[in-house]
C-alpha atoms as a PDB file:
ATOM      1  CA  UNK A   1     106.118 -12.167 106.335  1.00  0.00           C
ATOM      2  CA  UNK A   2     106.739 -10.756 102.990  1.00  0.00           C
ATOM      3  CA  UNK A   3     109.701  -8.508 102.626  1.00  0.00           C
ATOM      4  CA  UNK A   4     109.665  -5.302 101.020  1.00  0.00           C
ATOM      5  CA  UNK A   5     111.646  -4.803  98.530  1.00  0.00           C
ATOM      6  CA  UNK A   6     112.884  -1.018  96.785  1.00  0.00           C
ATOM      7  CA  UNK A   7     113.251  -1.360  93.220  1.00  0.00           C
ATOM      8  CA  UNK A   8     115.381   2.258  92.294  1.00  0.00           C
ATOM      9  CA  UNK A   9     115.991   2.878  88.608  1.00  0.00           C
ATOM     10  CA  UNK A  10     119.402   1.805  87.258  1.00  0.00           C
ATOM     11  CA  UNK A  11     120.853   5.414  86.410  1.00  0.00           C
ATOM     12  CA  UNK A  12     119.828   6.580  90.807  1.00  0.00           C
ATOM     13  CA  UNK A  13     121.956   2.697  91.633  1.00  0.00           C
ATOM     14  CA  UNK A  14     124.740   4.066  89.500  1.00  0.00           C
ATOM     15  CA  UNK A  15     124.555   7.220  91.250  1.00  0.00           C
ATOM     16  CA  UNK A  16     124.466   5.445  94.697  1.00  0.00           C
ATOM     17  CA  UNK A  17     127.821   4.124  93.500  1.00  0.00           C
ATOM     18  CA  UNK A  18     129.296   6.903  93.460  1.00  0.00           C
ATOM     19  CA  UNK A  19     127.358   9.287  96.351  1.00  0.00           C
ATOM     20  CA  UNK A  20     127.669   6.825  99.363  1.00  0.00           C
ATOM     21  CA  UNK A  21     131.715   5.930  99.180  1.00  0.00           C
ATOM     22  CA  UNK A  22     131.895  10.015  98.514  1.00  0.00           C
ATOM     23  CA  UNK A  23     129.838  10.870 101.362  1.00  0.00           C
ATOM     24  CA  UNK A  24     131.930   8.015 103.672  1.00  0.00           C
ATOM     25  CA  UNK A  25     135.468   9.788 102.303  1.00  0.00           C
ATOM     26  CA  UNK A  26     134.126  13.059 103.188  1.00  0.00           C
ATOM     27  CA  UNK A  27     132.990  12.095 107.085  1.00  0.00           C
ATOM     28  CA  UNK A  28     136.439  11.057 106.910  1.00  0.00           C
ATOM     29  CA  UNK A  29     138.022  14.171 106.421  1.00  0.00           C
ATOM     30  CA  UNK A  30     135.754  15.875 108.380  1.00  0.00           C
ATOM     31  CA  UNK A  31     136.472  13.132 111.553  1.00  0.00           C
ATOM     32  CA  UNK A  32     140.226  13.069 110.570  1.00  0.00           C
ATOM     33  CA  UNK A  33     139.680  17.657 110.884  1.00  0.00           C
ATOM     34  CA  UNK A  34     138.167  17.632 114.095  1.00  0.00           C
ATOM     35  CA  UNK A  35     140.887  15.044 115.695  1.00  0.00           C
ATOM     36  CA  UNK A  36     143.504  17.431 114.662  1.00  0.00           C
ATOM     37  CA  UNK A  37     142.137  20.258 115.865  1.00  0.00           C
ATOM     38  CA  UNK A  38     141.551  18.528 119.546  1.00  0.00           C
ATOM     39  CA  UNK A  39     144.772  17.701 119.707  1.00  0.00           C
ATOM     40  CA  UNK A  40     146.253  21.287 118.474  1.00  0.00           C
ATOM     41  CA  UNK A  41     144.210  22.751 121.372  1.00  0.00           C
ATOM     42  CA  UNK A  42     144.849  20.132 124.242  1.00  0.00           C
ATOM     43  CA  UNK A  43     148.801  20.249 123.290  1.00  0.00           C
ATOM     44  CA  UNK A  44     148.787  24.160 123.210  1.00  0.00           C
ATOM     45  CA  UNK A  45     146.634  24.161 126.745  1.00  0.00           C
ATOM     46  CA  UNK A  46     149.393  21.623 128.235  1.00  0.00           C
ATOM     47  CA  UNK A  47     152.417  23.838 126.870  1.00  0.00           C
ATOM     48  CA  UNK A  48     150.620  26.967 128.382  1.00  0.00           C
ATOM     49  CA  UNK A  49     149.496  24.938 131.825  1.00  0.00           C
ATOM     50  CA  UNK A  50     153.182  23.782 132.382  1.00  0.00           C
ATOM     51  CA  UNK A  51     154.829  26.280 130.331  1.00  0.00           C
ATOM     52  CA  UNK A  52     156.329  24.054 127.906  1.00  0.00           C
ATOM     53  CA  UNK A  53     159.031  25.449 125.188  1.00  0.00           C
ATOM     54  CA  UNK A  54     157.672  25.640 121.888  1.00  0.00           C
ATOM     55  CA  UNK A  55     160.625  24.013 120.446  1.00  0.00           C
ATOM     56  CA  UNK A  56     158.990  20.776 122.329  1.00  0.00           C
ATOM     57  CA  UNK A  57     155.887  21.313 121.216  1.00  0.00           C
ATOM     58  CA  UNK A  58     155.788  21.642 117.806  1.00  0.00           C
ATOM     59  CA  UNK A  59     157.495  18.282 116.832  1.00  0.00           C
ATOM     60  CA  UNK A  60     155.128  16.755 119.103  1.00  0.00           C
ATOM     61  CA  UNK A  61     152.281  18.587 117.340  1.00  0.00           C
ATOM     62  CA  UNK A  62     153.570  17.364 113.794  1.00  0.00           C
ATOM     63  CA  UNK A  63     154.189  14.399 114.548  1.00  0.00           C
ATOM     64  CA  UNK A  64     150.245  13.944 115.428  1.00  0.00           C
ATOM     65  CA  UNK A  65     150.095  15.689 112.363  1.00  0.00           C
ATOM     66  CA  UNK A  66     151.522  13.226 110.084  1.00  0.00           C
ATOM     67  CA  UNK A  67     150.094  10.145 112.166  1.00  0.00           C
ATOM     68  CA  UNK A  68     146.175  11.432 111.242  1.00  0.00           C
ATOM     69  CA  UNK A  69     147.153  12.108 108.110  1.00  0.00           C
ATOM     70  CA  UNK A  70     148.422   8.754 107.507  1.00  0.00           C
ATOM     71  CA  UNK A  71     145.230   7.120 109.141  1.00  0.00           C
ATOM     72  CA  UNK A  72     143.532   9.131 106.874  1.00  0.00           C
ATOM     73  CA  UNK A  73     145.008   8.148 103.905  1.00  0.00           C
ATOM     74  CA  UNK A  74     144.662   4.600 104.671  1.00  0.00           C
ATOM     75  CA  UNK A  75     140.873   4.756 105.446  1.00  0.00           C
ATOM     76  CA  UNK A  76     140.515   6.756 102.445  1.00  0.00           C
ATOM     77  CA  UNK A  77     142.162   3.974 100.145  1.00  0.00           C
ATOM     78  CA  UNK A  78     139.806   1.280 101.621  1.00  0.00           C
ATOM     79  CA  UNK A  79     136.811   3.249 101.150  1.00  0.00           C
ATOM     80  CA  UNK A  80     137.884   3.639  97.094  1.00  0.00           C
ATOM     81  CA  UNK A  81     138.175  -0.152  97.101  1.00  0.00           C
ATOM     82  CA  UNK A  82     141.832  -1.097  97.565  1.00  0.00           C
ATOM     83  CA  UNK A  83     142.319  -4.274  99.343  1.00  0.00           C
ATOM     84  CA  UNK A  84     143.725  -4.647 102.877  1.00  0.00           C
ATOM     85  CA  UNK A  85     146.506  -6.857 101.615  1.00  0.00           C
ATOM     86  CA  UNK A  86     147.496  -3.890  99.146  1.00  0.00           C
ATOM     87  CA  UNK A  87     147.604  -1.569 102.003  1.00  0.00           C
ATOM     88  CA  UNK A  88     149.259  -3.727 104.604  1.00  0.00           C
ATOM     89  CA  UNK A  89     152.315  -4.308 101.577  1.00  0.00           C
ATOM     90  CA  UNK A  90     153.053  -0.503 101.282  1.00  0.00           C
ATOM     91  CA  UNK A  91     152.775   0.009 105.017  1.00  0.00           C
ATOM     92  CA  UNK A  92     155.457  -2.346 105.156  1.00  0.00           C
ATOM     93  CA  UNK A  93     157.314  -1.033 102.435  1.00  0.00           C
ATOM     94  CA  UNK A  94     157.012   2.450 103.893  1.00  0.00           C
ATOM     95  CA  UNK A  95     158.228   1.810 107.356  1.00  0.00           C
ATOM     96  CA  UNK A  96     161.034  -0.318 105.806  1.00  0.00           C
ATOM     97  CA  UNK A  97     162.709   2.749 104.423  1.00  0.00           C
ATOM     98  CA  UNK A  98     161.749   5.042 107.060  1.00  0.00           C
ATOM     99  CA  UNK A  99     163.510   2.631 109.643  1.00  0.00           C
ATOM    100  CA  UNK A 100     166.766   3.008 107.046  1.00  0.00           C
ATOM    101  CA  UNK A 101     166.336   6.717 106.694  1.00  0.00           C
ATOM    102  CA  UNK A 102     166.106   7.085 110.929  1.00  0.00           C
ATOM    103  CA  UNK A 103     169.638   4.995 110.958  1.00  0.00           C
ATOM    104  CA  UNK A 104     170.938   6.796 108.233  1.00  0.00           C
ATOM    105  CA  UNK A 105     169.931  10.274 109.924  1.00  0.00           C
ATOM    106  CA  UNK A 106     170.750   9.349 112.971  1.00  0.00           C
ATOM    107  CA  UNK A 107     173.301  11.690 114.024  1.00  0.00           C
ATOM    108  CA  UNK A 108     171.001  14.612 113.008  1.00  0.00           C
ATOM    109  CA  UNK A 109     168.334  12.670 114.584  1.00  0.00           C
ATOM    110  CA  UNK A 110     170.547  12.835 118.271  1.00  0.00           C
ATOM    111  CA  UNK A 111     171.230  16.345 118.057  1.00  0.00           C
ATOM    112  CA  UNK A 112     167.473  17.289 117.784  1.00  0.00           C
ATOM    113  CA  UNK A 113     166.721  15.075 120.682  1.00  0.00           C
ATOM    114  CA  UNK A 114     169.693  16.660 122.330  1.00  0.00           C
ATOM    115  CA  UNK A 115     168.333  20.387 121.058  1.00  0.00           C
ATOM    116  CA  UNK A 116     165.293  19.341 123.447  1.00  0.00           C
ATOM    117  CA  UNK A 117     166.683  18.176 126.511  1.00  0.00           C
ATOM    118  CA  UNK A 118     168.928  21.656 126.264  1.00  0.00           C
ATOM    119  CA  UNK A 119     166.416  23.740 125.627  1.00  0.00           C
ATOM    120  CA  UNK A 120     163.614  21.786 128.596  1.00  0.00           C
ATOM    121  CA  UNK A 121     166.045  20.425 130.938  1.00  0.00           C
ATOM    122  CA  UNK A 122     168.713  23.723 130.867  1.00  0.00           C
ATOM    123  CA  UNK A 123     171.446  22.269 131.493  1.00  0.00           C
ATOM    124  CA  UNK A 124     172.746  26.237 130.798  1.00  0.00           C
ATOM    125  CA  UNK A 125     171.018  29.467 128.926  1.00  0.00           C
ATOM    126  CA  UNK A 126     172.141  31.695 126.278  1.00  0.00           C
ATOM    127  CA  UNK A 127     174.751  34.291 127.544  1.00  0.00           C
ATOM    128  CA  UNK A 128     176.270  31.703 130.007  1.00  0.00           C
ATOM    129  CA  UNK A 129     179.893  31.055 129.525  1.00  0.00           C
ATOM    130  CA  UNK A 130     180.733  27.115 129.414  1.00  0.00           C
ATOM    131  CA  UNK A 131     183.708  25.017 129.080  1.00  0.00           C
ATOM    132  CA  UNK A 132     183.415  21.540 127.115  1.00  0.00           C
ATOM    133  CA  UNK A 133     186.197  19.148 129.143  1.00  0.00           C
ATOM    134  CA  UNK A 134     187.052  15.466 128.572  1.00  0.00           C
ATOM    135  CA  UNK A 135     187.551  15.052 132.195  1.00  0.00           C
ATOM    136  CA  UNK A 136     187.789  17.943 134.880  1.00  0.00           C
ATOM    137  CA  UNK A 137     191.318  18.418 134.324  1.00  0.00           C
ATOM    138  CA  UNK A 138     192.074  19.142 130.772  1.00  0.00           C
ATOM    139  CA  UNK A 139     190.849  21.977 129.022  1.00  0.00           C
ATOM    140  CA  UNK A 140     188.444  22.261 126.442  1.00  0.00           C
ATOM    141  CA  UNK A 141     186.499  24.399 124.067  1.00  0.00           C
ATOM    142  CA  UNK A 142     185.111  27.441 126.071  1.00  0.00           C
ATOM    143  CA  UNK A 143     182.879  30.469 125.338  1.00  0.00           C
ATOM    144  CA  UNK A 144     180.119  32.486 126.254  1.00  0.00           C
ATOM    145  CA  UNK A 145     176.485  30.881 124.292  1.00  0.00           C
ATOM    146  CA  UNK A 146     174.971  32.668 121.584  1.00  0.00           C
ATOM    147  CA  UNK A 147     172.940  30.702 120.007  1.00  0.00           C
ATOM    148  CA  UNK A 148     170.969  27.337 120.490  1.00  0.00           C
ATOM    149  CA  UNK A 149     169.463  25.584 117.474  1.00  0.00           C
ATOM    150  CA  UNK A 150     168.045  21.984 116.752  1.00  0.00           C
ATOM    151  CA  UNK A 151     171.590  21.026 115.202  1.00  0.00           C
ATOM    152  CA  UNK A 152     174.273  23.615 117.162  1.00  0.00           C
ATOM    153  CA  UNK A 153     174.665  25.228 119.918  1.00  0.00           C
ATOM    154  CA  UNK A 154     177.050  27.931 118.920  1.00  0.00           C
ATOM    155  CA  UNK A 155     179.634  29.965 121.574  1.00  0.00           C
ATOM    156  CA  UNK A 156     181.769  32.867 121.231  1.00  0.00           C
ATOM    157  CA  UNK A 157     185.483  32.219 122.017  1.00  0.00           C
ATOM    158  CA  UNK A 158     186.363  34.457 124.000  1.00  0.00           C
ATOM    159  CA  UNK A 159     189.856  33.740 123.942  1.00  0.00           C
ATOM    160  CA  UNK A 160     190.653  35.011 120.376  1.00  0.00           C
ATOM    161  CA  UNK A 161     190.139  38.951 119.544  1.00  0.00           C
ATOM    162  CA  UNK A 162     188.748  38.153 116.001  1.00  0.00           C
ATOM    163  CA  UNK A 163     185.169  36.862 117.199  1.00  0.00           C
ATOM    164  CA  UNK A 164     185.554  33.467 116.089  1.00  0.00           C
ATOM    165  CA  UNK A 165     182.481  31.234 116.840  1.00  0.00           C
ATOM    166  CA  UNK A 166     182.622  27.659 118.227  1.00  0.00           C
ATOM    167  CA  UNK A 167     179.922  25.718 116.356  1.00  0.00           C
ATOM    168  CA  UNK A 168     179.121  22.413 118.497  1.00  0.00           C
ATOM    169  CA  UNK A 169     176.868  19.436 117.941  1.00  0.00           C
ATOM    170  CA  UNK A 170     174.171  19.459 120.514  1.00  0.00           C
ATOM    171  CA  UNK A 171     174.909  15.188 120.956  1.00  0.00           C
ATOM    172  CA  UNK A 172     178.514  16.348 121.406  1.00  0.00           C
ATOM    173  CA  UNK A 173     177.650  18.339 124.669  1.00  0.00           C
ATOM    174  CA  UNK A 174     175.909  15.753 126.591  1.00  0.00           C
ATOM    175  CA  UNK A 175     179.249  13.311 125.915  1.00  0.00           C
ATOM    176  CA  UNK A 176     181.355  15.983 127.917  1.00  0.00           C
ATOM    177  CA  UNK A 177     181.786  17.565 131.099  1.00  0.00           C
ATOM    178  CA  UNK A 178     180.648  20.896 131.128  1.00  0.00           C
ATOM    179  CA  UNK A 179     181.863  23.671 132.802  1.00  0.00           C
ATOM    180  CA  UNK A 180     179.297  26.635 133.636  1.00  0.00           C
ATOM    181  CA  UNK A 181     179.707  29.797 134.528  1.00  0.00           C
ATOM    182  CA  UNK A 182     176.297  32.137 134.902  1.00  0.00           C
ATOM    183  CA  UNK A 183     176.130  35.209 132.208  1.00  0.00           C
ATOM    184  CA  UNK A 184     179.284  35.012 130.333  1.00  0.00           C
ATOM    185  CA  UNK A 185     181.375  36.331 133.183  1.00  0.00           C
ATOM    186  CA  UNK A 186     184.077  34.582 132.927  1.00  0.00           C
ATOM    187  CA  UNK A 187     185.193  36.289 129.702  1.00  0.00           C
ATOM    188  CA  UNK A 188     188.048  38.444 131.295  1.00  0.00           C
ATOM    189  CA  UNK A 189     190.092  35.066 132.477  1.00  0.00           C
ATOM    190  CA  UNK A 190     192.852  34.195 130.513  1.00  0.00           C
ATOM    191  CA  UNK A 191     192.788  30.976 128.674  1.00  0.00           C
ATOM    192  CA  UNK A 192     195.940  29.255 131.093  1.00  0.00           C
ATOM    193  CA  UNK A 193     194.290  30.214 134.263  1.00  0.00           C
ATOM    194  CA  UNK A 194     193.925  27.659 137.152  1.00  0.00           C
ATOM    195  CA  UNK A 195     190.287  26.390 137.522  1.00  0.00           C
ATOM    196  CA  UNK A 196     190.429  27.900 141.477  1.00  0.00           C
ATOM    197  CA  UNK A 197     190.820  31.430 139.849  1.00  0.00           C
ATOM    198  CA  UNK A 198     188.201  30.744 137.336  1.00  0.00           C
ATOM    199  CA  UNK A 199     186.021  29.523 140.063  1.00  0.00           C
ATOM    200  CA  UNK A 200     187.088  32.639 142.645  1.00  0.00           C
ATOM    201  CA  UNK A 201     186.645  35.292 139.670  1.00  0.00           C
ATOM    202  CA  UNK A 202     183.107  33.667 138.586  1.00  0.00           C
ATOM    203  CA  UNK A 203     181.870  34.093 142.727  1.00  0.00           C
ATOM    204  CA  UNK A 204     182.985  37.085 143.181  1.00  0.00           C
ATOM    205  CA  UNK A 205     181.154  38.722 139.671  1.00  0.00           C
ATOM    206  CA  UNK A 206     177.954  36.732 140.779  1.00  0.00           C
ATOM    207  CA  UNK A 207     178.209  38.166 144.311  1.00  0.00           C
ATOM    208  CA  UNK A 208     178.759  41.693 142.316  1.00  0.00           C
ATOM    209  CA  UNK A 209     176.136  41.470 140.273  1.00  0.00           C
ATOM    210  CA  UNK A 210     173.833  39.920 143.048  1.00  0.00           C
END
């Protein structure tokens, strides 16, 4: 059988040229679009089914984020003729220095993580009072909480009359023993005080307040 064959005028080819890669970059954009937006909504329906912090979820939600965008990129490139070889060299380049930037940020990486597991695991809640100890016996930094950020978690020391704040490294806290006491009520103790009067003084407010 004889094939049928479509001769189009040169100047409609040339336009062809540029129309159909066009048309595949903007499907693209348009797939790349509506992945992002089904993952926005089926992270913000999991945080609000199991009442998830949003501190958690919007790191997760970036970093989903970044990964479409990179996809995107990368599909984009190919379409506009760059070679796979091309592309697979600057991948590699790319996650070369990320992996030295995330060992060279490390430490700020750690207290992040750590902001996390404080804020989703509660290990204690702002207006507690806590105690940082090497070991149960020695005394440590203490204070009631103030503030909890992705780098600090920041107390009040209670023990000087000038308001000074403790600033400590979230990654620092999960290194020591911690010492809790329930809605800064442990304030009024003096610094010196046996840990059995801390601990009787901190009942008896809770059963007060209770």
């Amino acid at each position: 059988m004889r094939r049928l064959s479509i001769h189009l005028p040169p100047w409609l080819q040339d336009w062809l040229e540029v129309l159909i890669p066009a048309a595949q970059i903007l499907l693209i954009l348009v797939a790349a679009w509506l992945i992002n937006l089904f993952f926005k909504r089926v992270i913000y329906r999991a945080g609000a089914h199991y009442a998830l912090p949003r501190e958690l979820l919007v790191p997760v939600r970036g970093v989903i984020r970044w990964l479409i965008i990179a996809a995107t990129v990368l599909l984009i490139l190919e379409r506009m003729g760059v070679s796979a070889t091309v592309l697979w060299t600057a991948f590699t380049g790319f996650a070369t220095v990320g992996a030295v930037a995330f060992f060279a940020a490390w430490s700020v990486l750690s207290n992040l993580f750590c902001a996390l597991l404080i804020v989703t695991v509660g290990p204690f809640r702002l207006g507690d009072y806590i105690e940082l100890l090497d070991t149960a016996e020695k005394p440590g930094a203490k204070g009631r909480v103030v503030d909890i950020n992705l780098l600090y978690t920041t107390l009040e020391d209670v023990t000087h009359r000038e308001g000074a704040l403790l600033q400590i490294p979230n990654a620092l806290i999960f290194q020591r023993v911690v010492r809790r006491w329930k809605g800064g009520i442990h304030a009024s103790i003096p610094d010196d005080a046996p840990s059995s009067v801390a601990e009787e003084a901190a009942a008896q407010a809770l059963t007060s307040r209770s």
